[in-house]
Protein backbone atom coordinates (compact mmCIF):
# COMPACT_ATOMS: atom_id res chain seq x y z
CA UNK A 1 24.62 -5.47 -9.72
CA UNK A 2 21.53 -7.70 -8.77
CA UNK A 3 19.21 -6.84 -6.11
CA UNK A 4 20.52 -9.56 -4.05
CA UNK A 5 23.89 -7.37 -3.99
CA UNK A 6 21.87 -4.96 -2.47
CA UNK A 7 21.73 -4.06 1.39
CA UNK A 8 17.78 -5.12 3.25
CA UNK A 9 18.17 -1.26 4.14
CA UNK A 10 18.69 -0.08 0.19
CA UNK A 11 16.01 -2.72 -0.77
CA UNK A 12 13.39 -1.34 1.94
CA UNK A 13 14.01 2.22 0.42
CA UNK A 14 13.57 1.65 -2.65
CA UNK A 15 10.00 -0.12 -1.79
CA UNK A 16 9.13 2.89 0.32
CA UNK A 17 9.73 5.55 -2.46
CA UNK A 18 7.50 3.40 -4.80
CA UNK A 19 5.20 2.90 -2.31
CA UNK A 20 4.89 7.22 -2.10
CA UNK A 21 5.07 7.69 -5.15
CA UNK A 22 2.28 5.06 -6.06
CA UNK A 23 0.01 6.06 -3.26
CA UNK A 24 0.71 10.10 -3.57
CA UNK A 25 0.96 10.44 -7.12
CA UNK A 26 3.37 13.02 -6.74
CA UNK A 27 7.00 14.38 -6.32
CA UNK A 28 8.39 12.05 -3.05
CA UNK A 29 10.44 14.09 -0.74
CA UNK A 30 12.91 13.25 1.74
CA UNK A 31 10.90 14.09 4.90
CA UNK A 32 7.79 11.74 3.30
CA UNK A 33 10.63 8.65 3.43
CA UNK A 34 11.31 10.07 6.90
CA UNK A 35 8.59 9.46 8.28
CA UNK A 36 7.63 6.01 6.51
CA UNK A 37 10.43 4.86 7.82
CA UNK A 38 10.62 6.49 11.16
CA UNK A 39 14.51 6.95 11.11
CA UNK A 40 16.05 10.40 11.55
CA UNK A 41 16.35 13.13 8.11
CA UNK A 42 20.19 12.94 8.31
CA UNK A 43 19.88 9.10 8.29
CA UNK A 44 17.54 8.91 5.20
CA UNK A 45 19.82 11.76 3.47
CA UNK A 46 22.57 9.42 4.24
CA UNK A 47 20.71 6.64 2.49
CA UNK A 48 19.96 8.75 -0.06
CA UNK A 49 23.19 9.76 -0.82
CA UNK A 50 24.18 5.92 -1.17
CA UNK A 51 21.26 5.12 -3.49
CA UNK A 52 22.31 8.19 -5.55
CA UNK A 53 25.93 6.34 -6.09
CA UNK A 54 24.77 3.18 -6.54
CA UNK A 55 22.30 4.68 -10.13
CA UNK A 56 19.29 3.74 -8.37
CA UNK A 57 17.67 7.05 -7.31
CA UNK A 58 18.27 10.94 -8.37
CA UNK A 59 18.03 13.57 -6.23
CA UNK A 60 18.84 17.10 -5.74
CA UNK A 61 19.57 18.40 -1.98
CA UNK A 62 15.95 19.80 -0.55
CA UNK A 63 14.60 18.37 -4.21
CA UNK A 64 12.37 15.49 -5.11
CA UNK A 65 13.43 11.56 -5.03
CA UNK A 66 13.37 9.71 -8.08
CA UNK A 67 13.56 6.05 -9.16
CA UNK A 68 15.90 5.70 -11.76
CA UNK A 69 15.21 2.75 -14.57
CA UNK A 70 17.41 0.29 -12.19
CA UNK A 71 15.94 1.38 -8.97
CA UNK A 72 12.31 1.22 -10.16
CA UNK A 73 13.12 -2.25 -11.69
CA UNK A 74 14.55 -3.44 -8.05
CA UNK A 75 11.65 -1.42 -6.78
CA UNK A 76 9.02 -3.21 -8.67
CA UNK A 77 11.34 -7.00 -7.04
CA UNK A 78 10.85 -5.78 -4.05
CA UNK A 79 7.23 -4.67 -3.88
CA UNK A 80 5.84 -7.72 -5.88
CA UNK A 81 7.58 -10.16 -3.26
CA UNK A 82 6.26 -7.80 -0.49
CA UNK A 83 2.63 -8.08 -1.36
CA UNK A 84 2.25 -11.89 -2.74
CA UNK A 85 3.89 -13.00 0.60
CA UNK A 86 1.28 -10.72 1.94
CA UNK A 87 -1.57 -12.58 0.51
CA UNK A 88 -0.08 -16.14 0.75
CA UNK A 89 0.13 -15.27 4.59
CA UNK A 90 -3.54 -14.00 4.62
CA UNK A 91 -5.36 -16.87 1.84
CA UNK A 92 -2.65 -19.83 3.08
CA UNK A 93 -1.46 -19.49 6.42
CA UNK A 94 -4.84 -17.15 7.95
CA UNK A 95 -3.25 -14.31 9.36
CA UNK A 96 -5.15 -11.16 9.62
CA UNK A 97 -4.52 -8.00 6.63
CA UNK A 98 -3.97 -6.45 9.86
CA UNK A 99 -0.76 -9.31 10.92
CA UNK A 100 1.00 -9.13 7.19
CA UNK A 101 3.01 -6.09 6.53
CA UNK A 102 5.86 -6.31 9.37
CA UNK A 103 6.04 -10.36 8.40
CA UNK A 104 5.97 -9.70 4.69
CA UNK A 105 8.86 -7.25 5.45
CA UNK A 106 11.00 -9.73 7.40
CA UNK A 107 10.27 -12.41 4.81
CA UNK A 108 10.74 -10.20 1.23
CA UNK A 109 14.76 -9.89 1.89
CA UNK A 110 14.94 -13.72 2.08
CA UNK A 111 12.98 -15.44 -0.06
CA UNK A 112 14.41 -16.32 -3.97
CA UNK A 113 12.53 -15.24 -7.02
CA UNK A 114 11.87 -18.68 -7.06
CA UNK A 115 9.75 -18.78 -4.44
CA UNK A 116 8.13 -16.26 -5.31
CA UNK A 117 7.14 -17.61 -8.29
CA UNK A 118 6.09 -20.60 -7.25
CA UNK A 119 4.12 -18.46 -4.57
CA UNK A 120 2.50 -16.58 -7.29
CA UNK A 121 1.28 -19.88 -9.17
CA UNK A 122 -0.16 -21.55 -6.14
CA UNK A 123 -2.01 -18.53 -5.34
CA UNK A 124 -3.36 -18.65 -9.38
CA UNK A 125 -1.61 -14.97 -10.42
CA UNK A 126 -3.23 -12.88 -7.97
CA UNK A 127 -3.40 -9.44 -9.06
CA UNK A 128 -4.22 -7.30 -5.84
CA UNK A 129 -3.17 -8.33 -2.17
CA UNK A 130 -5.33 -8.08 0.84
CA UNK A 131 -4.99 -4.10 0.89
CA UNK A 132 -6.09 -4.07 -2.81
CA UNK A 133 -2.41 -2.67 -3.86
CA UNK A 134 -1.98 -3.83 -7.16
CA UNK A 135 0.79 -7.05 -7.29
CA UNK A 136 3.39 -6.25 -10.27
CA UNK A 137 3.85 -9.44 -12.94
CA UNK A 138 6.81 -11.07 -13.21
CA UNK A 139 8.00 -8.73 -16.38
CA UNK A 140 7.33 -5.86 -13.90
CA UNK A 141 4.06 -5.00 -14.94
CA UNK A 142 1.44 -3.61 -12.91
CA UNK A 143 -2.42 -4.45 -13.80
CA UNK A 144 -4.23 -1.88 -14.94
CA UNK A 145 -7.00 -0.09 -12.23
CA UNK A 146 -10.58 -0.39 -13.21
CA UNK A 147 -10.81 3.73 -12.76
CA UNK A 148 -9.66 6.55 -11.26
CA UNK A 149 -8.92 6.71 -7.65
CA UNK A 150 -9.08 9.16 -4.88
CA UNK A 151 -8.95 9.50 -0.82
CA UNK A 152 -12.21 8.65 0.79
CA UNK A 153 -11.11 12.25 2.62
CA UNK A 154 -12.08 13.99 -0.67
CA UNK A 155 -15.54 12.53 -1.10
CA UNK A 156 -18.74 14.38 -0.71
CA UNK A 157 -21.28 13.71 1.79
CA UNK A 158 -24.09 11.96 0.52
CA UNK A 159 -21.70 9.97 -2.34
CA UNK A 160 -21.46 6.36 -2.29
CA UNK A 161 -17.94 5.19 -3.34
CA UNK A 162 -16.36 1.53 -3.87
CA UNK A 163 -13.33 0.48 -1.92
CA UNK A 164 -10.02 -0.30 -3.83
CA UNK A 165 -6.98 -0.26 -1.26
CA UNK A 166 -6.01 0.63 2.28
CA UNK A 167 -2.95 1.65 3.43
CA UNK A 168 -1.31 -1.01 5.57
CA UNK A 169 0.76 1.31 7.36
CA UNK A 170 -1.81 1.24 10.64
CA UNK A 171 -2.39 -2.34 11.96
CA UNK A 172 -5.18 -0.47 14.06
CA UNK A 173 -7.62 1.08 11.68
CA UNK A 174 -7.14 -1.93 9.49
CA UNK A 175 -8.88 -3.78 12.47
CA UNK A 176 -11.57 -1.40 12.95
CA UNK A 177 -11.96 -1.65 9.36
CA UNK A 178 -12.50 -5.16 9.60
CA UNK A 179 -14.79 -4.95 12.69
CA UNK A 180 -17.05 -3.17 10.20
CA UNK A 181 -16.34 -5.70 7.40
CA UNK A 182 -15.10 -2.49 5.19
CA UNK A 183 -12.39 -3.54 3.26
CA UNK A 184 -11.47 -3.41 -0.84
CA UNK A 185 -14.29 -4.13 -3.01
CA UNK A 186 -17.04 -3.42 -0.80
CA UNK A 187 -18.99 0.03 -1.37
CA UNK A 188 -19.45 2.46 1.53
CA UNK A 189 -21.66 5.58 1.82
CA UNK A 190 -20.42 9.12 3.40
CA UNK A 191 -23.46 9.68 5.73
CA UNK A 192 -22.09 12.97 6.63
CA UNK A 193 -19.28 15.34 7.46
CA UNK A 194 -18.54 16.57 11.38
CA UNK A 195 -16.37 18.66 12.82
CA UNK A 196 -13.15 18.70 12.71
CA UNK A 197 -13.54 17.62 9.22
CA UNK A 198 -14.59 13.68 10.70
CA UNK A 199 -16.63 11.42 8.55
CA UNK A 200 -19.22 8.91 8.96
CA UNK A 201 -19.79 6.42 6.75
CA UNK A 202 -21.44 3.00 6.56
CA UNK A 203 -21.17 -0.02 4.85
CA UNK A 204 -23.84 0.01 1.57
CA UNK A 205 -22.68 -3.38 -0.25
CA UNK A 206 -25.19 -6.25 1.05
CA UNK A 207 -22.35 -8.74 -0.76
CA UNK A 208 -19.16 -7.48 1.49
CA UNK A 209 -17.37 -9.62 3.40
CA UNK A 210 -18.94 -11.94 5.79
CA UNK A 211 -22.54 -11.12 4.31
CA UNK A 212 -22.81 -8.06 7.13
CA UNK A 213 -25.73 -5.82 6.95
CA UNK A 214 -24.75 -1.77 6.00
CA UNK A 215 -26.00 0.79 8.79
CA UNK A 216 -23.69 1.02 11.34
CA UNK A 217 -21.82 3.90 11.35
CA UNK A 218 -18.01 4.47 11.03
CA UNK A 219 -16.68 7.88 12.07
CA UNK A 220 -13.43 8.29 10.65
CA UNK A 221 -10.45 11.22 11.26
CA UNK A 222 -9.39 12.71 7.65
CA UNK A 223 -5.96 11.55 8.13
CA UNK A 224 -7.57 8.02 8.67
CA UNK A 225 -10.30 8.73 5.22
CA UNK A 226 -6.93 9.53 3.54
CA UNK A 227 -5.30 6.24 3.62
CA UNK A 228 -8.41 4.33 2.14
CA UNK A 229 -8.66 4.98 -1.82
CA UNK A 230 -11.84 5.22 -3.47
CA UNK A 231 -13.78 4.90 -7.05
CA UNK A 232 -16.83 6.32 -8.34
CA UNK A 233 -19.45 3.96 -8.93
């Protein structure tokens, strides 16, 4: 079985659990595809079920999800078309990091690996997308990170911390983001932490995008700090 024999539903799955499991480091559970996917439990158990048949995922009822070797190679297909269509959209065509992600998912069930190659040599082998998630080579390898990563949630007032990905699951906060010119690459300071656990932080790399000055202040929820990944500096 190729992954063109696959079902768009079965592909998108097996994105989303390697998506989790790249973003949370962890053990995926059911509920987390749940609610990435915003269908009902008993759906997604359904879906489950039919990955578990096919050899591309294990799991054990109210255990973990797993990629098996198959379904992470079809993962890996899947998420490497996903995020150079992302970037050809935002460095060719000038949509927004905020416009990509439902297009890219539309688009990754019909273009060939063909395309997609020839997408990846026009845009000269990019190895991150717009969101700074890491694009997976053609063998299925994934570049390594410069360092360790954590949320922005996590880091100290007072720390200054570089920018290495953003979710793209919330077209909103990735335009606020950009109305601050914050985005991966550029370094940020946490000024301080409020209540309710909020953060403000500011832009502290002069060379971010657009040129923009650091100093205005960002206050961010900690479920928004959470889906922007950070290094030490």
């Amino acid at each position: 079985m190729g992954i063109a024999e696959l079902s768009s539903s079965a592909q998108d799955y097996l994105k989303v659990i390697w998506d989790l499991q790249e973003w949370d480091k962890g053990p995926v559970q059911p509920t987390a595809v749940a609610e990435r996917t915003g269908m009902k439990q008993s759906t997604v158990s359904g879906a489950l079920g039919r990955l578990v048949d096919a050899g591309l995922v294990t799991h054990r009822p109210y255990g973990k999800v797993e990629l098996t070797e198959t379904g992470r190679r079809y993962a890996v297909i899947m998420v490497r078309r996903h995020r150079l269509l992302e970037t050809f959209l935002v460095q060719v065509l000038g949509y927004g990091w905020d416009e990509v992600h439902e297009e890219a998912d539309s688009l990754e069930h019909a273009v060939s690996d063909k395309m997609v190659d020839r997408i990846d040599e026009y845009l000269g082998h990019p190895t991150a997308d717009p969101h700074g998630d890491l694009i997976p080579s053609a063998e299925g390898d994934l570049p390594l990170l410069p360092t360790t990563t954590r949320p922005l949630s996590e880091v100290a007032a007072g720390l200054t911390v570089r920018v290495q990905r953003v979710s793209d699951e919330d077209p909103r906060m990735l335009r606020t983001l950009s109305n601050y010119h914050i985005g991966p690459g550029c370094l940020v300071q946490v000024k301080s932490r409020q209540a309710g656990d909020e953060l403000a932080v500011s832009l502290s790399d002069t060379q971010s995008r657009s040129g923009s000055a650091p100093g205005d202040l960002l206050v961010l929820s900690q479920e928004q700090a959470a889906l922007i990944q950070v290094s030490p500096i």
